[in-house]
C-alpha atoms as a PDB file:
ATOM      1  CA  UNK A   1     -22.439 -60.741  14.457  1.00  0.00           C
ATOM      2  CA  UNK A   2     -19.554 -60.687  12.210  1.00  0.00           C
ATOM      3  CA  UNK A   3     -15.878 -59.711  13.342  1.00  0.00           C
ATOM      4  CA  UNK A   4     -13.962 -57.393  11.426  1.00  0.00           C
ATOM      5  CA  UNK A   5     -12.180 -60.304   9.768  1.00  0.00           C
ATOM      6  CA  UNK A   6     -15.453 -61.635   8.586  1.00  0.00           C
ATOM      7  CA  UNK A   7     -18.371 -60.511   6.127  1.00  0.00           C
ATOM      8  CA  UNK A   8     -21.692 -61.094   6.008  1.00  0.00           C
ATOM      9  CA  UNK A   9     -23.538 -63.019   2.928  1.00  0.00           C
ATOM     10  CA  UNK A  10     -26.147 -60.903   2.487  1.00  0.00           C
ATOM     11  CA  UNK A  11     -28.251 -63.889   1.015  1.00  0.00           C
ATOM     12  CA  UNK A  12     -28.381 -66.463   3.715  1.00  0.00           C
ATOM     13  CA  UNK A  13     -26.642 -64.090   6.430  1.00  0.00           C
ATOM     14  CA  UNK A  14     -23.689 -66.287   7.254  1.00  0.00           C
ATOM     15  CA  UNK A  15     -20.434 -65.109   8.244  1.00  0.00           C
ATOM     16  CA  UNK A  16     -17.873 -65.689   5.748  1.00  0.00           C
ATOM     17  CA  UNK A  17     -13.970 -64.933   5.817  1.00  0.00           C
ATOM     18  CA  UNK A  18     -13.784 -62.448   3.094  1.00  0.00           C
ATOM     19  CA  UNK A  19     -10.331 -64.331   1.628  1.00  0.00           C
ATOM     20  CA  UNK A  20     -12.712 -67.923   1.038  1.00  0.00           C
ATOM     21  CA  UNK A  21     -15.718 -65.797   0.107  1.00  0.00           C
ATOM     22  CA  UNK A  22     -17.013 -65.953  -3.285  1.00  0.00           C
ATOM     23  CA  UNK A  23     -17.234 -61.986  -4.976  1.00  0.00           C
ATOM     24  CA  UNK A  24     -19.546 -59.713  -6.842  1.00  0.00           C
ATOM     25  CA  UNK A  25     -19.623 -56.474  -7.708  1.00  0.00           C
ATOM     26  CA  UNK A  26     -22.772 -54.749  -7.965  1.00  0.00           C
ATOM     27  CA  UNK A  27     -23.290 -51.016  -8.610  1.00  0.00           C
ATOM     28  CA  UNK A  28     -19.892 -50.173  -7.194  1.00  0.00           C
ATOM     29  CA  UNK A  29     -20.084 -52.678  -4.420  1.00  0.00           C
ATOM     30  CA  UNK A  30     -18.299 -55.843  -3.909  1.00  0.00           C
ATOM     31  CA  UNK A  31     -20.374 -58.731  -2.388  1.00  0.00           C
ATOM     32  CA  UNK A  32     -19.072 -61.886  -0.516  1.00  0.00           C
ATOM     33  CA  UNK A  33     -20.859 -65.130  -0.288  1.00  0.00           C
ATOM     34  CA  UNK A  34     -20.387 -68.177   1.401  1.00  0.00           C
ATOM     35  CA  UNK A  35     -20.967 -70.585  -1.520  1.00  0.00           C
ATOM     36  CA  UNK A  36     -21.999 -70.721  -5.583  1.00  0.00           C
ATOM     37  CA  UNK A  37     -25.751 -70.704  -4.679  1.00  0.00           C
ATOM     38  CA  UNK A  38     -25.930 -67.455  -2.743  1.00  0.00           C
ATOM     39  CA  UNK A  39     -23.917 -65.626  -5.369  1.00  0.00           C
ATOM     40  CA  UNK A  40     -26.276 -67.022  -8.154  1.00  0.00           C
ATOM     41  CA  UNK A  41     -29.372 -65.934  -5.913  1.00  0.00           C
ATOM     42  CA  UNK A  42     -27.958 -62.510  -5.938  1.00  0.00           C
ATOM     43  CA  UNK A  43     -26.970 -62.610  -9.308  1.00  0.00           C
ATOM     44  CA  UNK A  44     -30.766 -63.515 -10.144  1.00  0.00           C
ATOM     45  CA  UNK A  45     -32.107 -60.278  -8.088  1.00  0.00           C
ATOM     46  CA  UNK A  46     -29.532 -58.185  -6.925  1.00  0.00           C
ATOM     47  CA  UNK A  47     -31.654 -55.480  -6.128  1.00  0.00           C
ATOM     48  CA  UNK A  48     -33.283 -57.672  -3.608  1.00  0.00           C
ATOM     49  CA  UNK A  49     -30.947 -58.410  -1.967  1.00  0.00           C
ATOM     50  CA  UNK A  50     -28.253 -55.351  -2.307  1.00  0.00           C
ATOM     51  CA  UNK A  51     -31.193 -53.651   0.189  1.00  0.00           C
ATOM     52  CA  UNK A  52     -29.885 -56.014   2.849  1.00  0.00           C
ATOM     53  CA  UNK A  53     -26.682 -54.756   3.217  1.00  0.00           C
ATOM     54  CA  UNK A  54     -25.170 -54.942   6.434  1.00  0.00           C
ATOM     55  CA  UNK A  55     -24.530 -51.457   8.280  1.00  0.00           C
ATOM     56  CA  UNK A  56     -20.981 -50.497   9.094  1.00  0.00           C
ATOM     57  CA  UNK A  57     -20.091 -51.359  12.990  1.00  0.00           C
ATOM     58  CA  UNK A  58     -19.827 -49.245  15.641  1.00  0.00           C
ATOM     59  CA  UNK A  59     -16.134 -48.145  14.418  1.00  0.00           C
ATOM     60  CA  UNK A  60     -17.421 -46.762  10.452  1.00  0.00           C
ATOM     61  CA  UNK A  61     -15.808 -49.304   9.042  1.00  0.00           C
ATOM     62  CA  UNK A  62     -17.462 -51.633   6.203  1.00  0.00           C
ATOM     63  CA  UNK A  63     -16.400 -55.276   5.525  1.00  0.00           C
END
């Protein structure tokens, strides 16, 4: 599970330190990614894969 220092890629599901993550914004919502592929899968589909967003933690707060 990801610390609140971390995100989650929503295409492969690794944890990634939002600072090295690669961004997109979709639909008002900024992505992070681990590497080049998983942002171009997303890019590809994004409404696949904007479904798999992960929840907020216990505390409310989002990546």
């Amino acid at each position: 599970m990801a610390t609140k220092a971390q995100a989650v890629d929503p295409v492969c599901g690794m944890e990634v330190e939002p600072e090295a993550a690669l961004a997109v914004e979709y639909g008002g919502t900024r992505y992070l990614f681990c590497e080049a592929a998983c942002a171009e899968t997303f890019r590809e589909d994004p409404d696949r894969w904007a479904q798999l967003e992960v929840a907020p933690g216990p505390s409310g707060t989002e990546w």
